[in-house]
C-alpha atoms as a PDB file:
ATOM      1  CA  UNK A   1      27.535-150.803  69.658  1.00  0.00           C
ATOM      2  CA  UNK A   2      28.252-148.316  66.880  1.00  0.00           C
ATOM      3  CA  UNK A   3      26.574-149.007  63.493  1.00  0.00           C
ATOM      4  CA  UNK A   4      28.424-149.692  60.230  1.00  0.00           C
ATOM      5  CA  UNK A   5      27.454-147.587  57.472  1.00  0.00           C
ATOM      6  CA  UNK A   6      27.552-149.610  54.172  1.00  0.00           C
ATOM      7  CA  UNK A   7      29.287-148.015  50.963  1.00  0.00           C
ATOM      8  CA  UNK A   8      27.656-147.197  47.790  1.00  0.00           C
ATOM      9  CA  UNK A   9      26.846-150.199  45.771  1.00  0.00           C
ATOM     10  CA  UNK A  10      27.544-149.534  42.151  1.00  0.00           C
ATOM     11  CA  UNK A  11      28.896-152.197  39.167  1.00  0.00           C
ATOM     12  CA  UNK A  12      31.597-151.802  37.085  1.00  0.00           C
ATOM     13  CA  UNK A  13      31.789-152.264  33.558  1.00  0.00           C
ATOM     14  CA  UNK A  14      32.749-155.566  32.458  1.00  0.00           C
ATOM     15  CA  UNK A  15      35.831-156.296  30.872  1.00  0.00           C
ATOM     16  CA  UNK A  16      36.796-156.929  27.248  1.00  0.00           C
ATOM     17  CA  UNK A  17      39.946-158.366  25.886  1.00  0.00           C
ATOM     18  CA  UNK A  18      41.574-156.181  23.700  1.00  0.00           C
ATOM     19  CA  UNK A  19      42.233-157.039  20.141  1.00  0.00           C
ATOM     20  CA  UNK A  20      45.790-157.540  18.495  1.00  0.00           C
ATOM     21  CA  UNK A  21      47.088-155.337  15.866  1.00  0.00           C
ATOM     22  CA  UNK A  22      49.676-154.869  13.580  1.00  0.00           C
ATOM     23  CA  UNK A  23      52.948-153.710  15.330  1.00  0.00           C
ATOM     24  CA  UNK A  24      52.619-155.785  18.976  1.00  0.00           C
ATOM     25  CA  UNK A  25      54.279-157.466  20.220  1.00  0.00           C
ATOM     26  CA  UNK A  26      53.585-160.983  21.720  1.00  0.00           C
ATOM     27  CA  UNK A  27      55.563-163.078  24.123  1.00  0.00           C
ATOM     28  CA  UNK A  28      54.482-166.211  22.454  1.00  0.00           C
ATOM     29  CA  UNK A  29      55.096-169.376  24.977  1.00  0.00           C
ATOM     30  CA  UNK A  30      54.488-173.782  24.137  1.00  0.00           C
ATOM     31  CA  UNK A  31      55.553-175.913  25.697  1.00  0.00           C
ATOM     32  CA  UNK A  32      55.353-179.593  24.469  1.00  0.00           C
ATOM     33  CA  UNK A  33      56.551-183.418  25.325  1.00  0.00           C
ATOM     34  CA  UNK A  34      59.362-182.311  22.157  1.00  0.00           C
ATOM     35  CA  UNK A  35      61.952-180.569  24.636  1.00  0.00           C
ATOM     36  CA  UNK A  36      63.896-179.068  21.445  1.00  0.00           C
ATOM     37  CA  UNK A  37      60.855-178.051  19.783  1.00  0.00           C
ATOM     38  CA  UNK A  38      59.365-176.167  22.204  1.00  0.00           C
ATOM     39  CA  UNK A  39      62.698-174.618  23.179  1.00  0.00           C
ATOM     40  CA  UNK A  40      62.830-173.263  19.360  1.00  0.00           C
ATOM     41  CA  UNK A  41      59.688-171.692  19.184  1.00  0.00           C
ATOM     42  CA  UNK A  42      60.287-170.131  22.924  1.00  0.00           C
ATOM     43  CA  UNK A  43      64.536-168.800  22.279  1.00  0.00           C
ATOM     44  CA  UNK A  44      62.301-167.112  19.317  1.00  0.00           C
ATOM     45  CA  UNK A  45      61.266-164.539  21.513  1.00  0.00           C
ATOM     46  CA  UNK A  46      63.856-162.396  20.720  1.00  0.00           C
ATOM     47  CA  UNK A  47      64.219-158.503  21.995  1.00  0.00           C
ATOM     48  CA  UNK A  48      62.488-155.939  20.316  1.00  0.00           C
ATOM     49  CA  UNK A  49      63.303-151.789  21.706  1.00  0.00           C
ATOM     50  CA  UNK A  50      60.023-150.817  23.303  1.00  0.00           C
ATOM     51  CA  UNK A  51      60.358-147.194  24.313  1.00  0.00           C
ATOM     52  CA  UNK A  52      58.716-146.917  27.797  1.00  0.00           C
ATOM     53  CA  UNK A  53      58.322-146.422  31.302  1.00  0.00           C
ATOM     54  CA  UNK A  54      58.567-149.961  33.355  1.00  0.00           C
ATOM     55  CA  UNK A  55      56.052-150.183  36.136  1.00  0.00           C
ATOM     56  CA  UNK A  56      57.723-149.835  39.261  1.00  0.00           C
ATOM     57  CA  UNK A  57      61.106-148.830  37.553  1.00  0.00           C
ATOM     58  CA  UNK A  58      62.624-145.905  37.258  1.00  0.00           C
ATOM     59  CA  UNK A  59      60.745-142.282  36.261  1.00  0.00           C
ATOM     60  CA  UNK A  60      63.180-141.295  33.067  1.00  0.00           C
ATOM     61  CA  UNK A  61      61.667-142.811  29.543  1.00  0.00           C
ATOM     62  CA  UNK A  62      63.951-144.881  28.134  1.00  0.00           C
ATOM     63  CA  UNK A  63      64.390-147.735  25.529  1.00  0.00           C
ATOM     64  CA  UNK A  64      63.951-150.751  26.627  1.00  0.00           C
ATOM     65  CA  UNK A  65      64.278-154.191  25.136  1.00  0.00           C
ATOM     66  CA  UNK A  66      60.935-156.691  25.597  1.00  0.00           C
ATOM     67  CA  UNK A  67      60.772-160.248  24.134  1.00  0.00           C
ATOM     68  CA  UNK A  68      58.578-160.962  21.743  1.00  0.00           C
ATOM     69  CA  UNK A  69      57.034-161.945  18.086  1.00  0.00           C
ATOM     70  CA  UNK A  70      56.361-158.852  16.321  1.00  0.00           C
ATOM     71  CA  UNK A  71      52.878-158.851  15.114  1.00  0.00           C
ATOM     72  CA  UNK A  72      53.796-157.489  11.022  1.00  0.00           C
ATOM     73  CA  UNK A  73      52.043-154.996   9.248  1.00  0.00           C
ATOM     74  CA  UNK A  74      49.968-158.359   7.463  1.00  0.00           C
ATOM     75  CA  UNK A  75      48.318-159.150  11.447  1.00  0.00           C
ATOM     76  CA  UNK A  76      50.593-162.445  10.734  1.00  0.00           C
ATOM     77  CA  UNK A  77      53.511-163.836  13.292  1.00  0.00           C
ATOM     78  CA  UNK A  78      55.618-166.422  11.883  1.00  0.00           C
ATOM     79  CA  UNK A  79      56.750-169.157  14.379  1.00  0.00           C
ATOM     80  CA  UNK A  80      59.553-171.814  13.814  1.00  0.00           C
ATOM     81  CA  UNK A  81      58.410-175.103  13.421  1.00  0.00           C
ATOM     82  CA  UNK A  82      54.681-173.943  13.500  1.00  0.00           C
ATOM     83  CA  UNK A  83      54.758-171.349  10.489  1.00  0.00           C
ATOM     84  CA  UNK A  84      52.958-168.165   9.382  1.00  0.00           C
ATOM     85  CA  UNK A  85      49.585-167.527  11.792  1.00  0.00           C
ATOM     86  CA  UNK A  86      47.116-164.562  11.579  1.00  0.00           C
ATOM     87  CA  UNK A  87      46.577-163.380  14.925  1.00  0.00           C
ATOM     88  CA  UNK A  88      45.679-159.263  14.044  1.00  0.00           C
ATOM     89  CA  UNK A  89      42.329-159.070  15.226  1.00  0.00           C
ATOM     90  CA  UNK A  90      42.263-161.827  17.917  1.00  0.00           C
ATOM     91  CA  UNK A  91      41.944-161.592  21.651  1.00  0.00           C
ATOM     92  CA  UNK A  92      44.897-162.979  23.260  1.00  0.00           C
ATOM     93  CA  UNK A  93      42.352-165.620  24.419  1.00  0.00           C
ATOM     94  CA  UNK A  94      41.687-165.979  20.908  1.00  0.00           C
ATOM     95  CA  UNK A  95      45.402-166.108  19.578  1.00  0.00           C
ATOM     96  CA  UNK A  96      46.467-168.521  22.030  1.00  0.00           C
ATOM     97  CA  UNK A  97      43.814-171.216  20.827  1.00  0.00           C
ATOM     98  CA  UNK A  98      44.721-170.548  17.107  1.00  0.00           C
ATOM     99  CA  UNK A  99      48.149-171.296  17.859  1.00  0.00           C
ATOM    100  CA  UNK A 100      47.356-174.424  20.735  1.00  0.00           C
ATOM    101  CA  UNK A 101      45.540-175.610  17.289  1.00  0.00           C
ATOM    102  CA  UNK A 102      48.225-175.457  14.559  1.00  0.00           C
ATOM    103  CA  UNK A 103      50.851-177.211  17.387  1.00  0.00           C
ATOM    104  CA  UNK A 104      48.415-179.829  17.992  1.00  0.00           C
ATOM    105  CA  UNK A 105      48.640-180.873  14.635  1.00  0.00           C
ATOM    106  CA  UNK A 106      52.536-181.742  15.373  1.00  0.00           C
ATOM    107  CA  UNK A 107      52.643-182.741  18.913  1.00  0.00           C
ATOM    108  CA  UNK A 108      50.251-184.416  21.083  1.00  0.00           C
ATOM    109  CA  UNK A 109      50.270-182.460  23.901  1.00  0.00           C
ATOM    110  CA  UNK A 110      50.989-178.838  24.382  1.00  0.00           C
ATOM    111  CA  UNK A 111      50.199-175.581  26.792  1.00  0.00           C
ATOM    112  CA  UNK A 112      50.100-172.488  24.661  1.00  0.00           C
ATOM    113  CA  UNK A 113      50.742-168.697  26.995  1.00  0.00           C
ATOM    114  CA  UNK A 114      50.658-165.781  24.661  1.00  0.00           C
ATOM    115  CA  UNK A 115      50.416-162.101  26.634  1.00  0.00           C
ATOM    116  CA  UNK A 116      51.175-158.397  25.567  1.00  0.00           C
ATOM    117  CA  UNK A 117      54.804-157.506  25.424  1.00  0.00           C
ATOM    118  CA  UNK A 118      54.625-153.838  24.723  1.00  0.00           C
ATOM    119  CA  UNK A 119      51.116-152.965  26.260  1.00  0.00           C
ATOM    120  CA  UNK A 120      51.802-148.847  26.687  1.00  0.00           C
ATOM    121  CA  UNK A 121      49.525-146.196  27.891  1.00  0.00           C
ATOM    122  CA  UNK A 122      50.781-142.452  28.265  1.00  0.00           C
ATOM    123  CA  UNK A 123      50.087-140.298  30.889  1.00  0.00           C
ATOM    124  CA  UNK A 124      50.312-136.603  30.490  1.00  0.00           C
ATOM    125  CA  UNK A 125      49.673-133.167  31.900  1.00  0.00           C
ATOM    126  CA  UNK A 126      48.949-132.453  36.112  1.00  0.00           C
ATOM    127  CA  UNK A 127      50.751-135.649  37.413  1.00  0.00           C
ATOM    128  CA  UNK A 128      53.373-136.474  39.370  1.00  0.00           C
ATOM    129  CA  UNK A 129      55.167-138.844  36.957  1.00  0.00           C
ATOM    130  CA  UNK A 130      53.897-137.759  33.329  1.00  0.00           C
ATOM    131  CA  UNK A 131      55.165-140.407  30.620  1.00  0.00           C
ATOM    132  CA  UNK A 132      54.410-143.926  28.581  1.00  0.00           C
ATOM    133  CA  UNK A 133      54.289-146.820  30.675  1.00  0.00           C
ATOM    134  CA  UNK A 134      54.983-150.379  29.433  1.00  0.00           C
ATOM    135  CA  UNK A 135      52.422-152.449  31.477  1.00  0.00           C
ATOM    136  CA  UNK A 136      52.663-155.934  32.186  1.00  0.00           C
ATOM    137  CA  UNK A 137      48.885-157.190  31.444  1.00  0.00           C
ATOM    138  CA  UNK A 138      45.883-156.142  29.610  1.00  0.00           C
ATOM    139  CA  UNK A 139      43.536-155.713  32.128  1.00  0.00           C
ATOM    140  CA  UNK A 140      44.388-151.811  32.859  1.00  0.00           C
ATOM    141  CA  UNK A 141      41.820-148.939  34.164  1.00  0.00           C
ATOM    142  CA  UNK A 142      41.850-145.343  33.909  1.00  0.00           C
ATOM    143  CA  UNK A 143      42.934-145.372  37.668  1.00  0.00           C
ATOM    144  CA  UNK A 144      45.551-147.619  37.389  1.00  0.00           C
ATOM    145  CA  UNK A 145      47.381-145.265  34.500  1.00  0.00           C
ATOM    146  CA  UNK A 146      46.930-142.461  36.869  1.00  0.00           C
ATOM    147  CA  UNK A 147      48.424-144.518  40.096  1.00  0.00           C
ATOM    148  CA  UNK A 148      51.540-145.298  37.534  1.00  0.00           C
ATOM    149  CA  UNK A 149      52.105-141.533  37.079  1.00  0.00           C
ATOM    150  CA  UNK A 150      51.637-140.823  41.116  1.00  0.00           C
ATOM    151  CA  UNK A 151      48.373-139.555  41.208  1.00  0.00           C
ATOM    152  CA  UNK A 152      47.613-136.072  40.130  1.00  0.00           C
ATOM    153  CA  UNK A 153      48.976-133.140  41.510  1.00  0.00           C
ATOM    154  CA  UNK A 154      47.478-130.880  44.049  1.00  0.00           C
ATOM    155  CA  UNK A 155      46.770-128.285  40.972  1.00  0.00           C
ATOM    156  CA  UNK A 156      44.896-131.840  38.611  1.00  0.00           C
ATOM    157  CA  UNK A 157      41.561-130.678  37.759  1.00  0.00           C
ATOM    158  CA  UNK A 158      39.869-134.795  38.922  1.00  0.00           C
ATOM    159  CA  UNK A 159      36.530-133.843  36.768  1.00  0.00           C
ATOM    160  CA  UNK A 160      38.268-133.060  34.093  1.00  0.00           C
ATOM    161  CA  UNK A 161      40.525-135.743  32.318  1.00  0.00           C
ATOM    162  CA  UNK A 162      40.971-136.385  28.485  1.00  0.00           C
ATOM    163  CA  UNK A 163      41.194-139.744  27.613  1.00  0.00           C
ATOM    164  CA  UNK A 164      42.445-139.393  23.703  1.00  0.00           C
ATOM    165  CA  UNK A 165      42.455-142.656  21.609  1.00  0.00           C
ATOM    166  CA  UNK A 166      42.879-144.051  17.568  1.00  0.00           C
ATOM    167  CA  UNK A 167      39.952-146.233  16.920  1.00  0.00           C
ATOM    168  CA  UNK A 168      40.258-149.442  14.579  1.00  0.00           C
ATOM    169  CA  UNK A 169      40.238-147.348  11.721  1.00  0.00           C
ATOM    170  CA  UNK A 170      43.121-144.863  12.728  1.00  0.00           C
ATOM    171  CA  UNK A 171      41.000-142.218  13.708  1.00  0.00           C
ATOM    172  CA  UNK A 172      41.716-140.357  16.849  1.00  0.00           C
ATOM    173  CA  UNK A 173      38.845-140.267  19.850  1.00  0.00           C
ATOM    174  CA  UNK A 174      38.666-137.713  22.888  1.00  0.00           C
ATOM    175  CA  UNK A 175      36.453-138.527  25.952  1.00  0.00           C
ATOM    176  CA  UNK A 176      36.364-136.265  28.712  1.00  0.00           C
ATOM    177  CA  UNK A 177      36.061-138.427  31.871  1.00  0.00           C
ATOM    178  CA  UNK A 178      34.846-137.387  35.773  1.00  0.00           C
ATOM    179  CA  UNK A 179      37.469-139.489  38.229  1.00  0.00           C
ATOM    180  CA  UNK A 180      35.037-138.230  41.286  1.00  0.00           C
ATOM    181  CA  UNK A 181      31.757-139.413  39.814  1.00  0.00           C
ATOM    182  CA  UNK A 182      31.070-143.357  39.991  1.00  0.00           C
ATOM    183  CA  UNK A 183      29.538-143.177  36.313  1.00  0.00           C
ATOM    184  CA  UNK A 184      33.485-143.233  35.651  1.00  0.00           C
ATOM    185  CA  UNK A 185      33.103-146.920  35.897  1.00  0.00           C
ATOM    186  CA  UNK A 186      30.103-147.670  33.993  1.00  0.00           C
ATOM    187  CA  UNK A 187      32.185-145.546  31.244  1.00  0.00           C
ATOM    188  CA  UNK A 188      33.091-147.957  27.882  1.00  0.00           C
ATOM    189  CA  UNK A 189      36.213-146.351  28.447  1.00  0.00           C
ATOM    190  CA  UNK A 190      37.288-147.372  31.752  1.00  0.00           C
ATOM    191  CA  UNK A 191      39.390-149.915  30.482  1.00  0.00           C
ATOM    192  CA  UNK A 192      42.538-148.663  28.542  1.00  0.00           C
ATOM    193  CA  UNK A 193      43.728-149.825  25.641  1.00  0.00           C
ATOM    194  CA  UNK A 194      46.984-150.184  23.529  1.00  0.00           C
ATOM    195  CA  UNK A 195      48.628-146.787  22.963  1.00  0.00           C
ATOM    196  CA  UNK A 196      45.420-145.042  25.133  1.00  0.00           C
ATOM    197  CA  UNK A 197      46.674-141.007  26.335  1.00  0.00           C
ATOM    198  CA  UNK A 198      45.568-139.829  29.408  1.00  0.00           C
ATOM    199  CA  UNK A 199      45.932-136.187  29.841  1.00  0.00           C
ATOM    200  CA  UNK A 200      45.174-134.291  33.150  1.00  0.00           C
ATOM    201  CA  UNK A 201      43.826-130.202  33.060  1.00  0.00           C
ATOM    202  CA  UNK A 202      45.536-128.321  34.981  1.00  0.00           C
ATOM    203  CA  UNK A 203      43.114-125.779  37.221  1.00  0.00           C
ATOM    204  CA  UNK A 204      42.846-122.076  36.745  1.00  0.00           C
ATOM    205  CA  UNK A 205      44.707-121.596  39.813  1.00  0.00           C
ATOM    206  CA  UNK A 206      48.021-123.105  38.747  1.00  0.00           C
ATOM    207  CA  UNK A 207      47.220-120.779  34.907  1.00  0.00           C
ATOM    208  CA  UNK A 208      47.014-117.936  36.926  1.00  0.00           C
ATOM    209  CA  UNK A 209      49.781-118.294  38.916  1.00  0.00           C
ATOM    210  CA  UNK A 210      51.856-119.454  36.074  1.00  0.00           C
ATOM    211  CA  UNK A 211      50.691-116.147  34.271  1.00  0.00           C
ATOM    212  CA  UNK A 212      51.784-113.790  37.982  1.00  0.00           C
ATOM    213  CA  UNK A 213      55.098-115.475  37.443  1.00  0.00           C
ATOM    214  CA  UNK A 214      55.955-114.500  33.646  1.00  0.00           C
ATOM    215  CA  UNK A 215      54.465-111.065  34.688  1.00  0.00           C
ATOM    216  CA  UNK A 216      56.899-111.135  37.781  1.00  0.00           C
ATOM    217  CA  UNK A 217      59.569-112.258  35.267  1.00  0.00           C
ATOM    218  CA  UNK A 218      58.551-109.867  32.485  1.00  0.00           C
ATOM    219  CA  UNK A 219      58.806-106.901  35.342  1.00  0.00           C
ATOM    220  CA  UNK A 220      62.223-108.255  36.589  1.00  0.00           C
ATOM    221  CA  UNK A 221      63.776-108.546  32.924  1.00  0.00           C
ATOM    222  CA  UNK A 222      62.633-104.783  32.330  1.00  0.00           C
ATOM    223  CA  UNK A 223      64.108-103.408  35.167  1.00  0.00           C
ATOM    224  CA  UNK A 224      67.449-104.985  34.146  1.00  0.00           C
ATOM    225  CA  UNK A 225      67.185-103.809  30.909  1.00  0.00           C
ATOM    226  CA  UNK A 226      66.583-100.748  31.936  1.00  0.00           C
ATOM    227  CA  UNK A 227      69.558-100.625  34.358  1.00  0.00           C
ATOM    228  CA  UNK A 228      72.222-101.543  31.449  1.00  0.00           C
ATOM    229  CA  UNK A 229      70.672 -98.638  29.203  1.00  0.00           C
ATOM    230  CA  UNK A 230      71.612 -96.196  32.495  1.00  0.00           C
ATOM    231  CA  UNK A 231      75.042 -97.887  32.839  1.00  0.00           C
ATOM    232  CA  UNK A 232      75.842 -97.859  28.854  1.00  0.00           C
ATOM    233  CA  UNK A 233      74.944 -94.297  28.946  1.00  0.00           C
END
């Protein structure tokens, strides 16, 4: 009986919900035993242009429209019947027990669901499918930005991706990140966040065969040039 060679064992990183800001969007959801109540705070979801790439649509970028509470520029959302909550900051986890709190305070009983509307990561450089993708959850991986873009192309450098990001204070990050190595998912930046860029290297061989074409051009483009000067002669 042949024997069964066991995989690497390795652990991933855990992960960590990521925090609201100003300019989200949240698809705020409560439903209480008040029918008309809860179907005032849920019509408020109203549709907001996200420009993006839905997973699983099609590959052009375009405006679309996503339902939601925009989170303003104060980290507040303002819900009818509920009022003016701070949720900039929060986890969704976080968010959606702020909010179960303030509607327990009018109803007795109520289920609070509050999730991303406009979670976007961009994916640029050697892929199949470069472009912003609007993704439906939070809980999104290097890979899984690079299987939304159809993998890297046969000229994608794997041990070589950028992973480019504005920190909490605006201020712009740049990782350099090995897809081939398993240390990729011990990485604190594994996990994607809201707005992340992914850009894949393309390999010397694709620069130097982009640089034989222009030459090839270049050579081309002389040679008519220099057949108009014989003919205007």
């Amino acid at each position: 009986m042949p024997q069964v060679k066991t995989g690497t064992e390795f652990q991933s990183v855990p992960f960590e919900e990521v925090a609201i800001r100003p300019d989200d969007i949240l698809n705020i959801r409560v439903n209480t035993v008040d029918v008309e109540a809860s179907a005032a705070i849920n019509d408020g979801n109203s549709a907001i242009p996200s420009r993006g790439i839905g997973i699983g649509g099609s590959n052009n970028i375009n405006t679309q429209l996503v339902t939601g509470y925009l989170v303003g520029q104060d980290g507040t959302v303002e819900l009818p019947v509920l009022g003016t909550i701070t949720v900039a900051g929060s986890t969704l986890s976080e968010a959606k027990e702020k909010i179960r709190e303030v509607t327990m305070k009018y109803f007795k009983e109520a289920t609070v669901n509050v999730r991303f509307s406009n979670f976007r990561v961009s994916v640029l450089g050697d892929v199949s499918r470069p472009g912003t993708y609007v993704v439906p959850n939070q809980q999104v991986s290097i890979l899984d930005a690079i299987s939304f873009s159809g993998d890297l192309t046969v000229y994608g450098k794997r041990n070589n991706v950028m992973l480019i990001r504005k920190d909490d204070t605006g201020k712009s990050i740049a990782v350099k990140m090995d897809l081939t190595s398993k240390e990729l998912f011990n990485s604190p930046y594994f996990y994607l966040r809201q707005n992340d860029l992914v850009y894949v290297e393309p390999s010397s061989a694709k620069i130097q065969n982009a640089d034989t074409s222009i030459v090839r051009y270049l050579g081309l483009l002389a040679s008519l040039v220099s057949v108009g000067i014989l003919v205007f002669r």
